[in-house]
Protein backbone atom coordinates (compact mmCIF):
# COMPACT_ATOMS: atom_id res chain seq x y z
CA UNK A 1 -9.49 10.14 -10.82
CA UNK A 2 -7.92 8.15 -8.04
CA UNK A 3 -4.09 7.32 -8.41
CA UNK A 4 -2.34 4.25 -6.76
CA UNK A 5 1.57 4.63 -6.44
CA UNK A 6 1.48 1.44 -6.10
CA UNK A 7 0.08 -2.07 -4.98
CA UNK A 8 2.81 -3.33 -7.71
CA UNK A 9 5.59 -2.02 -5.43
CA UNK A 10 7.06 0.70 -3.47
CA UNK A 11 7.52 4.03 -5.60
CA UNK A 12 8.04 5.75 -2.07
CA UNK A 13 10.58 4.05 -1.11
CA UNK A 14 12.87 3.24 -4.13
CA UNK A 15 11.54 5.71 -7.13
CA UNK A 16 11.46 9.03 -5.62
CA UNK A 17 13.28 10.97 -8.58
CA UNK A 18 10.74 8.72 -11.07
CA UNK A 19 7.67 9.57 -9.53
CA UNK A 20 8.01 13.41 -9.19
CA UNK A 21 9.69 13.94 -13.12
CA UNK A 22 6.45 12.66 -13.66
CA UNK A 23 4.72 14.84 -11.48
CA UNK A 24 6.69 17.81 -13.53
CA UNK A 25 5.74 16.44 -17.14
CA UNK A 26 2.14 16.26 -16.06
CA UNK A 27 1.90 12.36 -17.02
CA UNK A 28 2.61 8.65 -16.22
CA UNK A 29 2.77 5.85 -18.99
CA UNK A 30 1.99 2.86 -17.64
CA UNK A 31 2.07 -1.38 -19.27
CA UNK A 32 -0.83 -3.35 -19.10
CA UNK A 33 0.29 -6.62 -17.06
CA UNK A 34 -1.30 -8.79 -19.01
CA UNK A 35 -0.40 -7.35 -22.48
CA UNK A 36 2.79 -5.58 -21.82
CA UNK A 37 2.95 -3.95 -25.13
CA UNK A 38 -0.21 -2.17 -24.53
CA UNK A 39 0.77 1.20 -22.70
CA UNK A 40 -1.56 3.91 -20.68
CA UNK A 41 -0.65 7.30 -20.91
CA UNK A 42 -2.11 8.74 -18.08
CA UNK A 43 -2.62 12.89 -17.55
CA UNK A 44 -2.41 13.77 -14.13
CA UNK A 45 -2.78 17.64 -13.88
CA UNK A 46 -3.64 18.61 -10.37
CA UNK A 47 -7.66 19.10 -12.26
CA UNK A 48 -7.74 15.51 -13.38
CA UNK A 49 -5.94 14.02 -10.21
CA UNK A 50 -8.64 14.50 -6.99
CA UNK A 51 -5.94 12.11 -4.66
CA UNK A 52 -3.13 9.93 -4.70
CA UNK A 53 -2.89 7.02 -2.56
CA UNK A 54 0.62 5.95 -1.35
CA UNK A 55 1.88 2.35 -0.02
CA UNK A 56 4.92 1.73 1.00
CA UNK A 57 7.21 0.20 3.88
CA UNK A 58 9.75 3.05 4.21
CA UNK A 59 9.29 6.21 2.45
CA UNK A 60 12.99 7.64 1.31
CA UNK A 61 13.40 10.89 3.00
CA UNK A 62 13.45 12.81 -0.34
CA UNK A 63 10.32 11.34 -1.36
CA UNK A 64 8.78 12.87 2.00
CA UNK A 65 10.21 16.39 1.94
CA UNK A 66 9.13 16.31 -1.59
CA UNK A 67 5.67 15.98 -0.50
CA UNK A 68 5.48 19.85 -0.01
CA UNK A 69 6.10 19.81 -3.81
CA UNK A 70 2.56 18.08 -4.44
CA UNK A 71 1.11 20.14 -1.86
CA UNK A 72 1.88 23.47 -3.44
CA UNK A 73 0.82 22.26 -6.52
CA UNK A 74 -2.96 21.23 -5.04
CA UNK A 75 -2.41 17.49 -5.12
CA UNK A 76 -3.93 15.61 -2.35
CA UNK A 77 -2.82 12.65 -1.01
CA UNK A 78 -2.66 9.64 2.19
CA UNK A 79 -0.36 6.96 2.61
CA UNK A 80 -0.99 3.21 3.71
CA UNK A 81 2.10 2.41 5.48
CA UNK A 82 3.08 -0.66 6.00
CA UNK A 83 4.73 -1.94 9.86
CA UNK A 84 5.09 -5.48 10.80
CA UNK A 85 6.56 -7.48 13.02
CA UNK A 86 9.15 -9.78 10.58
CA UNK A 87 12.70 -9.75 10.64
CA UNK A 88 14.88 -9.93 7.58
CA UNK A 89 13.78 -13.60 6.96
CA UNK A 90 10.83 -12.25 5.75
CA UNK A 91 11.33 -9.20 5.15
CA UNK A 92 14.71 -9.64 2.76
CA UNK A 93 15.28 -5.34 2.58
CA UNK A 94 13.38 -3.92 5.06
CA UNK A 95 15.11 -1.98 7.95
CA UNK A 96 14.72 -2.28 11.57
CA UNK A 97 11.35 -1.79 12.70
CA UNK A 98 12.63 1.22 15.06
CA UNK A 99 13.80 2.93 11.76
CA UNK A 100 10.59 2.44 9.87
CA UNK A 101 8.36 3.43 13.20
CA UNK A 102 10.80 7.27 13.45
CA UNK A 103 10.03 7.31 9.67
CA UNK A 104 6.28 6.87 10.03
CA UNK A 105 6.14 9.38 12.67
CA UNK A 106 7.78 11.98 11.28
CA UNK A 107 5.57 11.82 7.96
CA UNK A 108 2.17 11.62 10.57
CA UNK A 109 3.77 15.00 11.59
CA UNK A 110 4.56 16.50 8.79
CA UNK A 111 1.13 15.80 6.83
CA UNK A 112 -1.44 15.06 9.51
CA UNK A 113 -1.96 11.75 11.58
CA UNK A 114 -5.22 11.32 9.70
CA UNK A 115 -3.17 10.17 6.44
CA UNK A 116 -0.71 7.93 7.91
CA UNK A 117 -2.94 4.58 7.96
CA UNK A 118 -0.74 1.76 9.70
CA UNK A 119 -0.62 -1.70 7.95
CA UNK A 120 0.03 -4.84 9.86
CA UNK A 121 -0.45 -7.51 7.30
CA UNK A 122 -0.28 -9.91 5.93
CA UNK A 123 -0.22 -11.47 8.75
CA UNK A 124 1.87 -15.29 8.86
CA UNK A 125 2.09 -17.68 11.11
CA UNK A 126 4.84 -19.93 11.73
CA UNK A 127 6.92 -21.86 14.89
CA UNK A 128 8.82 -18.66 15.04
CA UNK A 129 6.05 -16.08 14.77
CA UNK A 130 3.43 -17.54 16.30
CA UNK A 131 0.36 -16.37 17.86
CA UNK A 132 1.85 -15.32 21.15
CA UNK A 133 4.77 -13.30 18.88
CA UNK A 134 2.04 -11.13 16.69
CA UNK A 135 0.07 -10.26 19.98
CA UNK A 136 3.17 -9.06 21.42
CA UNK A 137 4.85 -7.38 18.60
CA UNK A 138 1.43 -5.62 17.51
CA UNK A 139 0.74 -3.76 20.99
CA UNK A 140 4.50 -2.66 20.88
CA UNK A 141 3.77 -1.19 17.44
CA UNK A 142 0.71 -0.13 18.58
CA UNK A 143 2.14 1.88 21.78
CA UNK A 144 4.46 3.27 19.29
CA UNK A 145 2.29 4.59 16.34
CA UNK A 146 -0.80 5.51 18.26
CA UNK A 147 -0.33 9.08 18.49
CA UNK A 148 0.25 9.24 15.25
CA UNK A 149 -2.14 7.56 13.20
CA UNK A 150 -6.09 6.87 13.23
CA UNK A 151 -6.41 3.36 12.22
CA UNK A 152 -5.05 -0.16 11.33
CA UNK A 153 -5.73 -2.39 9.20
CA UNK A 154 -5.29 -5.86 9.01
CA UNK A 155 -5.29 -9.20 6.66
CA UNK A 156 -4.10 -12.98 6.39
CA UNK A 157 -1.52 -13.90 4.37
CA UNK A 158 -3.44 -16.06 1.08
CA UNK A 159 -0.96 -19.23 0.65
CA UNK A 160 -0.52 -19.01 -3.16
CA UNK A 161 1.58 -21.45 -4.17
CA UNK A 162 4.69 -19.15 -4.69
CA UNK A 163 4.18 -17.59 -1.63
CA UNK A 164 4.06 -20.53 0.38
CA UNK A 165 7.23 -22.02 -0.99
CA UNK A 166 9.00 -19.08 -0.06
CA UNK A 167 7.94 -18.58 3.57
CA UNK A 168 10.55 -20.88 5.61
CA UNK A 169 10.27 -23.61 2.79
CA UNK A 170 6.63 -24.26 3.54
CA UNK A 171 6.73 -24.35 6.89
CA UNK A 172 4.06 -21.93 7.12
CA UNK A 173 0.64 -22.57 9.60
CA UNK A 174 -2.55 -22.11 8.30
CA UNK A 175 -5.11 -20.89 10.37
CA UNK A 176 -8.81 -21.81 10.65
CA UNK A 177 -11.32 -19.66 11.07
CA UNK A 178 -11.61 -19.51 14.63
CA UNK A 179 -7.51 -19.16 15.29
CA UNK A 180 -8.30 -16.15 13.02
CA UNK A 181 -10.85 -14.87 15.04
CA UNK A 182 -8.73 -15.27 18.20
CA UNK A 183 -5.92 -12.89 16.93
CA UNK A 184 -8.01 -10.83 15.46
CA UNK A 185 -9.89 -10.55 18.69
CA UNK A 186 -6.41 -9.29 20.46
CA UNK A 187 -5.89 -6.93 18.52
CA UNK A 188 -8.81 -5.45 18.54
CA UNK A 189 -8.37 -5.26 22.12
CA UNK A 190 -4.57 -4.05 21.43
CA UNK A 191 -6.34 -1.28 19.22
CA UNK A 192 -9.09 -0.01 21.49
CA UNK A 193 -6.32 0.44 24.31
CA UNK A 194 -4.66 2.55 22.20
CA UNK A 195 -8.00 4.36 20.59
CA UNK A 196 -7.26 3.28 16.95
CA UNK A 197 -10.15 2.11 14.80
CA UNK A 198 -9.45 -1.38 13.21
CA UNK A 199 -10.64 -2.93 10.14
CA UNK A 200 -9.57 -5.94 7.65
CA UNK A 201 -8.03 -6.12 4.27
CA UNK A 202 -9.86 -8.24 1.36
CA UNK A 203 -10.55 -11.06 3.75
CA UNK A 204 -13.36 -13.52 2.84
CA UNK A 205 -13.54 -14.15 6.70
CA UNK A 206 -16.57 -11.89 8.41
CA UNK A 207 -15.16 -10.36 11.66
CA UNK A 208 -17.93 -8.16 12.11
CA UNK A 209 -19.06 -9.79 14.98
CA UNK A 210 -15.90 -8.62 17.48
CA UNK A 211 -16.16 -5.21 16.09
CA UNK A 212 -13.68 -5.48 13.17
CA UNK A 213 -15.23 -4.45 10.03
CA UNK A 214 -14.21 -4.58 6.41
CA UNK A 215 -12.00 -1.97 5.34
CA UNK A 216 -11.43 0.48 2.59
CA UNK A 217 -7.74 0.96 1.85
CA UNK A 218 -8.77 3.29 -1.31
CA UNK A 219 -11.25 5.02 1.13
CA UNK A 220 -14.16 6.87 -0.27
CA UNK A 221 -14.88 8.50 2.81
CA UNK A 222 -11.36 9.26 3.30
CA UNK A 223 -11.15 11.05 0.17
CA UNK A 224 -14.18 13.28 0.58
CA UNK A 225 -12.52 13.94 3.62
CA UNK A 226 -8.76 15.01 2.93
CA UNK A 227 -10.60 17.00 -0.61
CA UNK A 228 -13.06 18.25 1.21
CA UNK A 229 -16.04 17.32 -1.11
CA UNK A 230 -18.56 14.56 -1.21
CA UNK A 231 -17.70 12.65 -4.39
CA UNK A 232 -19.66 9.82 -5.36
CA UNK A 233 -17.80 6.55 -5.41
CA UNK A 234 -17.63 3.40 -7.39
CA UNK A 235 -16.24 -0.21 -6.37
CA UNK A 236 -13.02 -0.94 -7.89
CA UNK A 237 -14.16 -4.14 -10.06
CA UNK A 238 -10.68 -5.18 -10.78
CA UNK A 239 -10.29 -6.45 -7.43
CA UNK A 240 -11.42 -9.42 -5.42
CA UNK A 241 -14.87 -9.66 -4.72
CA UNK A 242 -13.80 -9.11 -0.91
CA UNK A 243 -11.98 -5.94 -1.37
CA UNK A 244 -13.63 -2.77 -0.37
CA UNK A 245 -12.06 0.05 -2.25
CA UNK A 246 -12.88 2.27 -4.73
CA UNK A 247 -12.38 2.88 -8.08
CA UNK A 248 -8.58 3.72 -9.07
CA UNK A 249 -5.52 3.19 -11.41
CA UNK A 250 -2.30 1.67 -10.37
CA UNK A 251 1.01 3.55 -11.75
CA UNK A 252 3.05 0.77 -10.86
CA UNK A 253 4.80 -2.00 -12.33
CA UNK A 254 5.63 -5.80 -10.96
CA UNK A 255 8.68 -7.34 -9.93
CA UNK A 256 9.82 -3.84 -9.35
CA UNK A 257 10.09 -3.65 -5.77
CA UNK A 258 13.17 -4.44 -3.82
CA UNK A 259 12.38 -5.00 -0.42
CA UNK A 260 11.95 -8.48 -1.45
CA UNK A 261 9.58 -9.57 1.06
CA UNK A 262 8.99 -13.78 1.34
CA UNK A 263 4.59 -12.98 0.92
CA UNK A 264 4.77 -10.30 -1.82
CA UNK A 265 2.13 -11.22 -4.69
CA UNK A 266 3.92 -9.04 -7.01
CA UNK A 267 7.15 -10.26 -6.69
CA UNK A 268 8.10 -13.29 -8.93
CA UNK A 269 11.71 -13.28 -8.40
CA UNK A 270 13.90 -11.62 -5.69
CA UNK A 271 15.53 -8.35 -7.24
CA UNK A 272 18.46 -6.24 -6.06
CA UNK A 273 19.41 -2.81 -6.99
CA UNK A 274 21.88 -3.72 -9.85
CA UNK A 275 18.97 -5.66 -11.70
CA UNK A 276 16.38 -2.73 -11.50
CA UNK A 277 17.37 -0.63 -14.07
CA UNK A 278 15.89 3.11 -13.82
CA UNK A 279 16.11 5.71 -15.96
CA UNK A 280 13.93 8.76 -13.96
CA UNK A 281 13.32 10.33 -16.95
CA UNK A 282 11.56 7.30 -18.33
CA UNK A 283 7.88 7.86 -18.41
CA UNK A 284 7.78 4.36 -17.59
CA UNK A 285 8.61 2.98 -14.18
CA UNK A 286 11.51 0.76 -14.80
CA UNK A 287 10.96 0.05 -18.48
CA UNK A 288 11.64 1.99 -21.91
CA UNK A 289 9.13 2.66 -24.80
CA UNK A 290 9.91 0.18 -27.68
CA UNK A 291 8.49 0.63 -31.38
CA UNK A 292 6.38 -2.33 -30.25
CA UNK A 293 4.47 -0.84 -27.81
CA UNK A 294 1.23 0.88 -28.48
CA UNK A 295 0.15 4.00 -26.47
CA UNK A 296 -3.31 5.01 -26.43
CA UNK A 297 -4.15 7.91 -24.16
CA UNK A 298 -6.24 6.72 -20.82
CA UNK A 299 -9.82 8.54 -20.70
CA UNK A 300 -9.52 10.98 -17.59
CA UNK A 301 -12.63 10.64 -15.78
CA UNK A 302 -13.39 12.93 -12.99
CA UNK A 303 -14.94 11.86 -9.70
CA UNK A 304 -18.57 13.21 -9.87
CA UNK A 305 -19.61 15.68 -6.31
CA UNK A 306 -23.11 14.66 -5.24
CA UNK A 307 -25.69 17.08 -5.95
């Protein structure tokens, strides 16, 4: 069983004390979105659990030296780690980019460059952060994070409706297909300088053809690779047709996270710390069990090794 803490929202960088009570009780309860009374309970013994996939923006430094807690206990683990080029327009929460790039660094050294993948998406295009802006900003990221990190991966922002009337009230430029293409063609150039492999995010464009391939945030191969073993992997069918990764189950919850970035998907309303109300000792992130809710234990089903 893969775990995802969390495309809903950033459980390393707000819900430290959360995440590893659960870690000590040996379980996670978690709401179905689309029936919110209908509740998960979810085992996650180091046996059941063969890796844990972190995203976040800014890891809290407890959550980080709390790492060795996971390790000890024979959890494995890599982190997708998100570093753009937005200011606080954007960005609503997010530090300086200097903070977040020390931050990165010091968790590629602490756990091994090799699961510290570096996000730069999605990737928006404005009169302020235009073309010339990204292909600046990403080799200076780039120069910064190459020693410490394999790969980047990168993806277009998708316009939904919500999204769009946030970004600078709809003043947001959408690209065709061959503007795409001609970013994504500098940075693959920024990313060979710098010897990190490259690959895209979910994106219906095909960018095979200047050596970016599609990627695999939950990364089978990656997996095998931090465990060791050669388990056999299934696609995740609960995501787009154009994402690439593998089977897993979110512990996270929406309209959770308070960075309160302008593009995030899972973000309906802005939140600040006074209206997230957490109790760590909740089994469920940001939320109490009600008689109303119905918990039904979540089948635990182990990644099968190739024979």
């Amino acid at each position: 069983m893969i775990l995802s803490a969390s495309r809903r929202t950033d459980i390393p960088a707000f819900f430290s004390d959360w995440f590893y009570k659960r870690i000590e009780e040996g379980f996670f309860m978690v709401r179905n979105p689309m029936n919110v009374h209908r509740v998960s309970k979810i085992s996650v013994s180091p046996q059941n659990v063969e890796c844990f996939v972190f995203w976040t923006k800014n890891p809290s430094d407890d959550f980080i030296t709390t790492l060795k807690k996971l390790d000890n206990l024979g959890y494995k683990y890599y982190f997708q780690f998100t570093i753009t080029s937005y200011a606080q327009d954007i960005e609503k929460n997010v530090p300086h980019k200097k903070e977040i790039i020390e931050k990165f660094i010091k968790l590629s050294e602490q756990i091994g460059r090799e699961k510290v993948i570096w996000r730069y998406d999605p990737i928006i295009l404005t009169e302020k952060y235009n073309m010339k802006y990204h292909i600046k900003y990403f080799a200076w990221i780039a120069e910064n994070l190459h020693n410490h990190t394999d790969k980047v991966i990168i993806s277009f922002v998708d316009c939904y409706p919500k999204i769009k009337k946030r970004l600078t009230n709809g003043q947001i430029i959408e690209l065709n297909e061959g503007q795409m293409k001609s970013l994504a063609e500098n940075f693959k150039a920024i990313a060979q300088k710098y010897g990190l492999l490259i690959e895209s995010c979910s994106e219906k464009i095909n960018l095979d053809d200047i050596g970016i391939p599609h990627g695999h945030c939950i990364d089978g191969e990656l997996i095998n690779l931090i465990c060791k073993k050669e388990f056999v992997h299934e696609k995740d069918k609960n995501q787009r047709k154009e994402c690439g990764c593998v089977k897993s189950i979110d512990v996270g919850a929406y309209n959770t996270c308070m960075h309160n970035c302008a593009y995030c998907y899972a973000l309906n309303n802005y939140n600040s710390l006074e209206q997230i109300k957490q109790n760590p000792s909740s089994p469920l992130l940001c939320s109490e069990l009600t008689a109303d809710d119905k918990v039904t234990d979540r089948e635990v089903l182990k990644l099968e090794e190739k024979n």
